[in-house]
PDB file of N, CA and C in Angstrom:
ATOM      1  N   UNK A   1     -12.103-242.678 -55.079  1.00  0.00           N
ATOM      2  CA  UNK A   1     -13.029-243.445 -54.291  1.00  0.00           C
ATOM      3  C   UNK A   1     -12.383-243.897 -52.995  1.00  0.00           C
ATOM      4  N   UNK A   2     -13.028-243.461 -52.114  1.00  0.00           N
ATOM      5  CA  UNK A   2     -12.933-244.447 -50.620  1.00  0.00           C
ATOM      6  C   UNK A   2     -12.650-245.741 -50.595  1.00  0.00           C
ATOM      7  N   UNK A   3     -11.950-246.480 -49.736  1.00  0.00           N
ATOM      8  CA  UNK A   3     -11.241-247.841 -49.832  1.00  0.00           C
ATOM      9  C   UNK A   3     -12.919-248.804 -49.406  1.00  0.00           C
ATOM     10  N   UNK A   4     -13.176-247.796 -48.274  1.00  0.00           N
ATOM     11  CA  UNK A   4     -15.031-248.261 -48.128  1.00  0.00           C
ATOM     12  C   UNK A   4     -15.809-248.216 -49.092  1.00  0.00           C
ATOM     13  N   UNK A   5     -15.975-247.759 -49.735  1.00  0.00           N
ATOM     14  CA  UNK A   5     -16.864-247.532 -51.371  1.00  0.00           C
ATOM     15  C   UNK A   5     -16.080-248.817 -51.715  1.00  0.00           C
ATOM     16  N   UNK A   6     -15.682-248.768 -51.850  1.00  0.00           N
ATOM     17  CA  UNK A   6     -14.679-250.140 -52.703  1.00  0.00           C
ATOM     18  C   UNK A   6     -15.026-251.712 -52.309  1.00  0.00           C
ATOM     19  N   UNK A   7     -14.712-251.831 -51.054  1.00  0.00           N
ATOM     20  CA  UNK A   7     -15.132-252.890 -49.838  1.00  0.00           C
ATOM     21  C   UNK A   7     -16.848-252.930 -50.425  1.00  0.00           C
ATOM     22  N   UNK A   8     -17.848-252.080 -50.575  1.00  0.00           N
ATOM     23  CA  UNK A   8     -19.343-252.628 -50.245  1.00  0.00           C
ATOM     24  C   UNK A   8     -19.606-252.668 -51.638  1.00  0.00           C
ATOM     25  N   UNK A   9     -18.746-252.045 -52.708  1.00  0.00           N
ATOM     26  CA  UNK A   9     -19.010-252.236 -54.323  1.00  0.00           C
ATOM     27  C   UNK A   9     -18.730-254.273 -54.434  1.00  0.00           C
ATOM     28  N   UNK A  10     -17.949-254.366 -53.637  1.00  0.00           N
ATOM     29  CA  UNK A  10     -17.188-256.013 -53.783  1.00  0.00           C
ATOM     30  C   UNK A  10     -18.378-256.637 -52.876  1.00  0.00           C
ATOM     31  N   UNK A  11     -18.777-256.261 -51.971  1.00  0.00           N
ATOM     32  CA  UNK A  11     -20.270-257.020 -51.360  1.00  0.00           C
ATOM     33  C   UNK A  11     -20.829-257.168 -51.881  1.00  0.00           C
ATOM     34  N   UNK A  12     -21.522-255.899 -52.538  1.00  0.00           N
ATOM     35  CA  UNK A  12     -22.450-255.939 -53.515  1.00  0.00           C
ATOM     36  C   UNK A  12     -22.353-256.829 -54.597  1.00  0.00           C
ATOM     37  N   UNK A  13     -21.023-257.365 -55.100  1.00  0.00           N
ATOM     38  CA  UNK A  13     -21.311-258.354 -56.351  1.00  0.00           C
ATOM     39  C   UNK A  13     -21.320-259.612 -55.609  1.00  0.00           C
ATOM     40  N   UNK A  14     -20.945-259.707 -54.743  1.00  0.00           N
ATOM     41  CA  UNK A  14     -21.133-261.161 -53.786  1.00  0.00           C
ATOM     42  C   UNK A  14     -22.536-261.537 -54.177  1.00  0.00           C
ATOM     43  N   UNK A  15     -23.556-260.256 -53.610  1.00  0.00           N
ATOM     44  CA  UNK A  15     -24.764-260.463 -52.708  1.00  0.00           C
ATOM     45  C   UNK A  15     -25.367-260.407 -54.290  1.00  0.00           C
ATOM     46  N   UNK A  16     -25.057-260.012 -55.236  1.00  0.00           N
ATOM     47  CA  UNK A  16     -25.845-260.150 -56.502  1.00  0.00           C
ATOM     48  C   UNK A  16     -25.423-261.796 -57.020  1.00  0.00           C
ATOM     49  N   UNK A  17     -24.183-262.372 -56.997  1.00  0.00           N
ATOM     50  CA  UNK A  17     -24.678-264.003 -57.154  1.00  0.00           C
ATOM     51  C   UNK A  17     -25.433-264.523 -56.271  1.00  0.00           C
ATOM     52  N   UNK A  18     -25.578-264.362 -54.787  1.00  0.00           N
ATOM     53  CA  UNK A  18     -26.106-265.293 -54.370  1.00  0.00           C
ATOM     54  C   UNK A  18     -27.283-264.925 -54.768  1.00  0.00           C
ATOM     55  N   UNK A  19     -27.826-263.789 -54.851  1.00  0.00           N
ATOM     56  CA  UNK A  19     -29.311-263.163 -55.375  1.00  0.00           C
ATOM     57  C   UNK A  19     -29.333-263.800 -56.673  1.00  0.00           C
ATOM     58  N   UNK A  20     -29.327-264.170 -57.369  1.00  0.00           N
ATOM     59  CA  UNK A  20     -29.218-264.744 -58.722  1.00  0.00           C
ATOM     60  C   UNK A  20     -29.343-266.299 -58.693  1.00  0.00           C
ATOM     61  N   UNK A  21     -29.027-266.666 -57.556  1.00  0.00           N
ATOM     62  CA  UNK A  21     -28.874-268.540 -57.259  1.00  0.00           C
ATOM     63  C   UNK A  21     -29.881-268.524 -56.634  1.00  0.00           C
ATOM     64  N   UNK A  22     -30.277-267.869 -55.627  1.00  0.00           N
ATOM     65  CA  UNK A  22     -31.897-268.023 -55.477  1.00  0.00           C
ATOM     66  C   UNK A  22     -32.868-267.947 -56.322  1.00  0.00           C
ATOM     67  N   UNK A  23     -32.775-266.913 -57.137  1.00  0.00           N
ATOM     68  CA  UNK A  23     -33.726-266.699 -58.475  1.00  0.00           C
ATOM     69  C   UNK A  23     -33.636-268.011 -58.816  1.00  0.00           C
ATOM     70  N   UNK A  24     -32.056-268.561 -59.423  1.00  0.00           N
ATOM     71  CA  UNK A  24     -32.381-270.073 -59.941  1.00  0.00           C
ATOM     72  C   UNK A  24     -33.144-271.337 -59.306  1.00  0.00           C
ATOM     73  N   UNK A  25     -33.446-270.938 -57.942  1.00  0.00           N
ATOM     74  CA  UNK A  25     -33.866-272.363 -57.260  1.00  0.00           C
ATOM     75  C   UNK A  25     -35.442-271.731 -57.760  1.00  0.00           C
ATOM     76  N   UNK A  26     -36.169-270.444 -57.453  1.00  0.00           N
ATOM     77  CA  UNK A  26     -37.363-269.859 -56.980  1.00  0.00           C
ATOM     78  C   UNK A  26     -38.219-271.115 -58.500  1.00  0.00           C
ATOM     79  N   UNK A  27     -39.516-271.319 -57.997  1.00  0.00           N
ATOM     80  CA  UNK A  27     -40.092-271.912 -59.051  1.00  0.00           C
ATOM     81  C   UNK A  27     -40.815-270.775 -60.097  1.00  0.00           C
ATOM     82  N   UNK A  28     -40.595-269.800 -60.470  1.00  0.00           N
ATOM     83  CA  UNK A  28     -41.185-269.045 -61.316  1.00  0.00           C
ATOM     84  C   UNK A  28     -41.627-269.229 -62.661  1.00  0.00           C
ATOM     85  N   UNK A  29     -41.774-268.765 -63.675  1.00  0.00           N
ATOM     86  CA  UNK A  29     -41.386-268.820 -64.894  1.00  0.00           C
ATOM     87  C   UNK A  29     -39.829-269.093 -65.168  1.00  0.00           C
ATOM     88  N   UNK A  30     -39.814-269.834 -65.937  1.00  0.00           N
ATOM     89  CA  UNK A  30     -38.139-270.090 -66.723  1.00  0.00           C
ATOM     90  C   UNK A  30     -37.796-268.750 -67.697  1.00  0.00           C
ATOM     91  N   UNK A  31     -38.370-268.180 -68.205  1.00  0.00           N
ATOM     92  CA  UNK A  31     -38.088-266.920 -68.873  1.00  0.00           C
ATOM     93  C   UNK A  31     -37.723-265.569 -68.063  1.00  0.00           C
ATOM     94  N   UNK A  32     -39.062-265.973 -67.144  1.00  0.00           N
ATOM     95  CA  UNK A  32     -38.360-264.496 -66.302  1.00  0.00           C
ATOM     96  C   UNK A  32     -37.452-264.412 -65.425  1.00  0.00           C
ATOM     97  N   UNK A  33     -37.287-266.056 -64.564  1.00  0.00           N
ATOM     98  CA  UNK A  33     -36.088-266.409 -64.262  1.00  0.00           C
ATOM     99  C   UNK A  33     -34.955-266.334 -64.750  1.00  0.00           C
ATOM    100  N   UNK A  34     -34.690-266.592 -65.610  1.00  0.00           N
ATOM    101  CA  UNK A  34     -33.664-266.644 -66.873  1.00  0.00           C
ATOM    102  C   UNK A  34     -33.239-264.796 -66.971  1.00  0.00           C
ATOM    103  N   UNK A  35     -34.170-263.820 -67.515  1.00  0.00           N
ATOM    104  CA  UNK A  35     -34.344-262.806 -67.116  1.00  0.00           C
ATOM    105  C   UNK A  35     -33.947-261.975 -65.971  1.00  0.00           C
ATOM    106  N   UNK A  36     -34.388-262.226 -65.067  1.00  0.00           N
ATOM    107  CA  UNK A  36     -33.822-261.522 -63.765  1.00  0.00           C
ATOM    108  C   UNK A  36     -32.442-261.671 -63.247  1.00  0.00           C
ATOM    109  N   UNK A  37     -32.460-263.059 -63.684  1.00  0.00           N
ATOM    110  CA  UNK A  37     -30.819-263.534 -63.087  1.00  0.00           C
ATOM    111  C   UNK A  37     -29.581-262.902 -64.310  1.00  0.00           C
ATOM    112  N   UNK A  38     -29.701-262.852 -65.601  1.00  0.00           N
ATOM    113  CA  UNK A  38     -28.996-261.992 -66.386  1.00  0.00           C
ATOM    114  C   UNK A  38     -28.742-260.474 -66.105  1.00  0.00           C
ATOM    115  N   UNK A  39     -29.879-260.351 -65.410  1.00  0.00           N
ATOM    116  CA  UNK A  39     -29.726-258.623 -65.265  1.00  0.00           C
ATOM    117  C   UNK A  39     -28.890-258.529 -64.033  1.00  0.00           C
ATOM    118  N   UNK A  40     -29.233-259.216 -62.744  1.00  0.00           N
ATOM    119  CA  UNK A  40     -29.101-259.554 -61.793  1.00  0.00           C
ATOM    120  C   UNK A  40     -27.156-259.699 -61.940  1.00  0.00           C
ATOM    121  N   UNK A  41     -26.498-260.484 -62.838  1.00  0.00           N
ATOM    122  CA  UNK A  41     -25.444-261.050 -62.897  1.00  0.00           C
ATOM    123  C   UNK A  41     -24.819-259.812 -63.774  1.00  0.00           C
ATOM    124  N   UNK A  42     -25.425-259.266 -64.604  1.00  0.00           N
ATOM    125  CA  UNK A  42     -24.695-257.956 -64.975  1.00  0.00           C
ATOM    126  C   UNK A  42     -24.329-256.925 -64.391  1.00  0.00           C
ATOM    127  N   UNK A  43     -25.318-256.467 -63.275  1.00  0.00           N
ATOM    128  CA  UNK A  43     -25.134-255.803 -62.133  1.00  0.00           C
ATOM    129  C   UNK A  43     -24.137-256.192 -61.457  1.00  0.00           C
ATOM    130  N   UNK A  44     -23.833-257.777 -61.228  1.00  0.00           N
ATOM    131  CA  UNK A  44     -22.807-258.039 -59.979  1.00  0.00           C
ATOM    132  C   UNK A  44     -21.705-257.481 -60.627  1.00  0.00           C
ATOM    133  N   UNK A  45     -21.508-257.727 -62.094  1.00  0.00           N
ATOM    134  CA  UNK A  45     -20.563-257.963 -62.959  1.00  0.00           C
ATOM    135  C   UNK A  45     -19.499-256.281 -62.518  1.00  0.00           C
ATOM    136  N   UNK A  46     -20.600-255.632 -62.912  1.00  0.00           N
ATOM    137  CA  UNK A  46     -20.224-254.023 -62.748  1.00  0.00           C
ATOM    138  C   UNK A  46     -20.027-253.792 -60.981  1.00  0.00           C
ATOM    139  N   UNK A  47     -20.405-254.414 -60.512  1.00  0.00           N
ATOM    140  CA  UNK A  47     -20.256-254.025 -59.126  1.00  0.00           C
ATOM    141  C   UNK A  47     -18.774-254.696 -58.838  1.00  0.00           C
ATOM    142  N   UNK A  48     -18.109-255.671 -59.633  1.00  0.00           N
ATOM    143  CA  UNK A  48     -17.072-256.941 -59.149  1.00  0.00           C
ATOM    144  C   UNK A  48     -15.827-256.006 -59.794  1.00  0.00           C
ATOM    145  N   UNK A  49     -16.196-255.635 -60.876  1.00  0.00           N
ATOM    146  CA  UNK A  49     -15.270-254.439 -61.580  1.00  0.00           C
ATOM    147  C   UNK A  49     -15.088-253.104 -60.688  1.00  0.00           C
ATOM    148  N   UNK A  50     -16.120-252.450 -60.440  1.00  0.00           N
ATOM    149  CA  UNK A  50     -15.972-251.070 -59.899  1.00  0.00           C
ATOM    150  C   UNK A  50     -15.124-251.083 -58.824  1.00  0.00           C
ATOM    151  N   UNK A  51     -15.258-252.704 -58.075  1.00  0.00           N
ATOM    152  CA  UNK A  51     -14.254-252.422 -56.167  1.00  0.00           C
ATOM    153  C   UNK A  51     -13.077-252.264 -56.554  1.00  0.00           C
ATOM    154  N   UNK A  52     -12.459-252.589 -57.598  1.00  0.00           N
ATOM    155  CA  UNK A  52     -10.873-252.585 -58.142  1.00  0.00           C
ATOM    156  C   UNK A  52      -9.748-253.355 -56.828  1.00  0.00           C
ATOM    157  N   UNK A  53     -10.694-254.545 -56.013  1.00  0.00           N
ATOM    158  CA  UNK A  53      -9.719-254.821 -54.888  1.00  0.00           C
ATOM    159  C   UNK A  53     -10.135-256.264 -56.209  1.00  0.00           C
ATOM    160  N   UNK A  54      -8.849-256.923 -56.207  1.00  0.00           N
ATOM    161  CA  UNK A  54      -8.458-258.016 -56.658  1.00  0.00           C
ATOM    162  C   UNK A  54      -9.390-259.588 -56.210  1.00  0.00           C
ATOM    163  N   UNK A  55      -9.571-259.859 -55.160  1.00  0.00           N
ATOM    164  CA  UNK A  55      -9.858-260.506 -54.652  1.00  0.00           C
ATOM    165  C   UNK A  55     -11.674-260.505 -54.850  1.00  0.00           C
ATOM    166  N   UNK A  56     -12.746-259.300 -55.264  1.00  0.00           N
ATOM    167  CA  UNK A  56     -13.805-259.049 -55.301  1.00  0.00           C
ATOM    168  C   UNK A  56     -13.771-259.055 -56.972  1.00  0.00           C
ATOM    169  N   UNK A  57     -12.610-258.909 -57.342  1.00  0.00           N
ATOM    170  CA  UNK A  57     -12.363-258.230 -59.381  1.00  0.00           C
ATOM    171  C   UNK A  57     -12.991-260.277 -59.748  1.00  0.00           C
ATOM    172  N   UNK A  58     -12.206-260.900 -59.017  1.00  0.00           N
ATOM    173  CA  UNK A  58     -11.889-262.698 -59.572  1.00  0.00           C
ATOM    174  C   UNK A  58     -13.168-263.201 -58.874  1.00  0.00           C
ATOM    175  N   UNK A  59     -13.097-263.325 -57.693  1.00  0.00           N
ATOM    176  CA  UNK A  59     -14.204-264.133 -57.353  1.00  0.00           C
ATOM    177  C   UNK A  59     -16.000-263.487 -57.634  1.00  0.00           C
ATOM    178  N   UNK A  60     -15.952-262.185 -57.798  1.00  0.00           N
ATOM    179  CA  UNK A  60     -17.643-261.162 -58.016  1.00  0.00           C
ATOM    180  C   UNK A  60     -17.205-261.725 -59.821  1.00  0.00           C
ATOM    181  N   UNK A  61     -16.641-261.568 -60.003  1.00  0.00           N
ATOM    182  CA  UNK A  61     -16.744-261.449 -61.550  1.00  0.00           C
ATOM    183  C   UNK A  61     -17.293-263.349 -62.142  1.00  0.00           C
ATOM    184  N   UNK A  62     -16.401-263.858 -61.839  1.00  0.00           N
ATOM    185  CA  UNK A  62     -16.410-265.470 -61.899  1.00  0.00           C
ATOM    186  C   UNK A  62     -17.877-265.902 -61.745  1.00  0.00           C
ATOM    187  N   UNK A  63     -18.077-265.668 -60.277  1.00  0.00           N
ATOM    188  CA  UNK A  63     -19.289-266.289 -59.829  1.00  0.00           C
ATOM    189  C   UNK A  63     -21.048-265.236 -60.559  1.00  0.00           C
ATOM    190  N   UNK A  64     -20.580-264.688 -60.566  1.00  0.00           N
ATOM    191  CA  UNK A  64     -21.684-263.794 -62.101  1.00  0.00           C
ATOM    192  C   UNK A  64     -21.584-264.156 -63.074  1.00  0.00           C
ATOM    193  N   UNK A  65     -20.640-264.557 -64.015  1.00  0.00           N
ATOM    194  CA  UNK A  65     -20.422-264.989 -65.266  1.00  0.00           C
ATOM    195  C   UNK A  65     -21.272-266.847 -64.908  1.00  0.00           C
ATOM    196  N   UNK A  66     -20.676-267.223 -64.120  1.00  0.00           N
ATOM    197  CA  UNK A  66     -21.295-268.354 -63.675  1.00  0.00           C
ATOM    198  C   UNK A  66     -22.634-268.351 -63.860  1.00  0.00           C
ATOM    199  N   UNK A  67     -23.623-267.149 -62.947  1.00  0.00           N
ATOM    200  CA  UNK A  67     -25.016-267.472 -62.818  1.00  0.00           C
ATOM    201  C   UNK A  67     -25.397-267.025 -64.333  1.00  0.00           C
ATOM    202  N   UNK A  68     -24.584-265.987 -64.969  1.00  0.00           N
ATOM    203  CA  UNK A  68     -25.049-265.848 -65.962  1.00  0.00           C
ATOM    204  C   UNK A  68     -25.386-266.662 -67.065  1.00  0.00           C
ATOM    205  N   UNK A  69     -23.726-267.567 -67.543  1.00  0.00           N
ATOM    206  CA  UNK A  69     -24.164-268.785 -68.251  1.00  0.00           C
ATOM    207  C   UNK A  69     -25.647-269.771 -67.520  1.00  0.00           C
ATOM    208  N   UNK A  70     -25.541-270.036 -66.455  1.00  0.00           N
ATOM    209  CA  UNK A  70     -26.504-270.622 -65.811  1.00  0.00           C
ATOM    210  C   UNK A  70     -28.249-270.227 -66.729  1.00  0.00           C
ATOM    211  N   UNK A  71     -27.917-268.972 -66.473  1.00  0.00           N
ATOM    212  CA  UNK A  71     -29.534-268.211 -67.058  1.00  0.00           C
ATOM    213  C   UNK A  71     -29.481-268.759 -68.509  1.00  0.00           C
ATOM    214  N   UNK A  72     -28.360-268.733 -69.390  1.00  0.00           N
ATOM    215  CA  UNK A  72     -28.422-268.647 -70.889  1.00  0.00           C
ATOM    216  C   UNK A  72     -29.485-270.300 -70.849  1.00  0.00           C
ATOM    217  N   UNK A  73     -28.139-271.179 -70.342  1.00  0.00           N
ATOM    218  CA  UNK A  73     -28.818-272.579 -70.333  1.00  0.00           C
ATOM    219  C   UNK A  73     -30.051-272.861 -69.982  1.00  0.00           C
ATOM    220  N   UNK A  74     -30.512-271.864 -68.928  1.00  0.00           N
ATOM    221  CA  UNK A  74     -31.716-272.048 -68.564  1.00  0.00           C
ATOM    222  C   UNK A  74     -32.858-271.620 -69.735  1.00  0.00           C
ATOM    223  N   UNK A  75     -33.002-270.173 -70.217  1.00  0.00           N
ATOM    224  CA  UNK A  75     -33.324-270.131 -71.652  1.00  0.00           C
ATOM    225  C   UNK A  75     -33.087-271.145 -72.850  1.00  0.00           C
ATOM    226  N   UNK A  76     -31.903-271.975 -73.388  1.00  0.00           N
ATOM    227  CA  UNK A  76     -32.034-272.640 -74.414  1.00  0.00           C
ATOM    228  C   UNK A  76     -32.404-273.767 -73.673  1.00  0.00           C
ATOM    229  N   UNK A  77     -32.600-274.297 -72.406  1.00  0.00           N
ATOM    230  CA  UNK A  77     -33.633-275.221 -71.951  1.00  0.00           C
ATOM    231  C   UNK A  77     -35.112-275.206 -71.996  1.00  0.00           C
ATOM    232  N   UNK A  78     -35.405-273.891 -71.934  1.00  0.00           N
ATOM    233  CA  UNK A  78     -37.036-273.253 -71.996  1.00  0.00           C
ATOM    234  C   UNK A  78     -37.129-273.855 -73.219  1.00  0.00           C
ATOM    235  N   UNK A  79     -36.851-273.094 -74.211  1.00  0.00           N
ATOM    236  CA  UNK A  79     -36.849-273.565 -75.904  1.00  0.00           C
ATOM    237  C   UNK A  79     -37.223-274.785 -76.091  1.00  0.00           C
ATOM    238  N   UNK A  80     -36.267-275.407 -75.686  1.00  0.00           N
ATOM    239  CA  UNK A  80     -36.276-276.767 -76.624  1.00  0.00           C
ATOM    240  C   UNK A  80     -37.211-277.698 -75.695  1.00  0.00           C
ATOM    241  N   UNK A  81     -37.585-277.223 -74.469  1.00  0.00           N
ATOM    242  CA  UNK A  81     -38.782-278.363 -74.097  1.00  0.00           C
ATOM    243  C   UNK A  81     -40.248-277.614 -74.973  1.00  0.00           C
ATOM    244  N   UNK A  82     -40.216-276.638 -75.178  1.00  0.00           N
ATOM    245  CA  UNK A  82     -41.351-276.252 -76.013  1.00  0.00           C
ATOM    246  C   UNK A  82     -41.051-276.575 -77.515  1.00  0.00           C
ATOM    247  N   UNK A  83     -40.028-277.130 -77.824  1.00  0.00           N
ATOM    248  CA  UNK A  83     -40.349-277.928 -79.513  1.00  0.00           C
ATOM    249  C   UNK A  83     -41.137-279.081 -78.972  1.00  0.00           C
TER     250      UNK A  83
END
């Protein structure tokens, strides 16, 4: 792989948390919110892995795992206001 392939694989997981933190503000459904941003954060996940530059591996990876827990909570929040 190109050192450029590499560089926009590490954008790309940037631009998938912040895409994922918007989902969290958007007023939608809490499920599909919850939803989009998991998929959303798995994608970064693989994108934070694939750049293999260090600096995109820690911070793409971190800040996805982040929105991701974010989504879980947001789901076992859905839940339990519907008991």
């Amino acid at each position: 792989m190109k050192k450029n392939t590499r560089n926009i694989l590490g954008d790309l997981s940037i631009i998938a948390a912040i895409t994922s933190m918007i989902f969290f503000f958007l007023p939608i459904d809490d499920e599909i919110d919850a939803i989009i941003i998991g998929l959303i954060s798995f994608l970064g996940i693989g994108f934070a892995l694939g750049s293999k530059e260090i600096w995109y591996v820690i911070f793409g990876t971190l800040s996805n795992i982040a929105m991701l827990g974010m989504a879980y909570l947001l789901l076992i929040g859905t839940e339990f206001s519907q008991l």
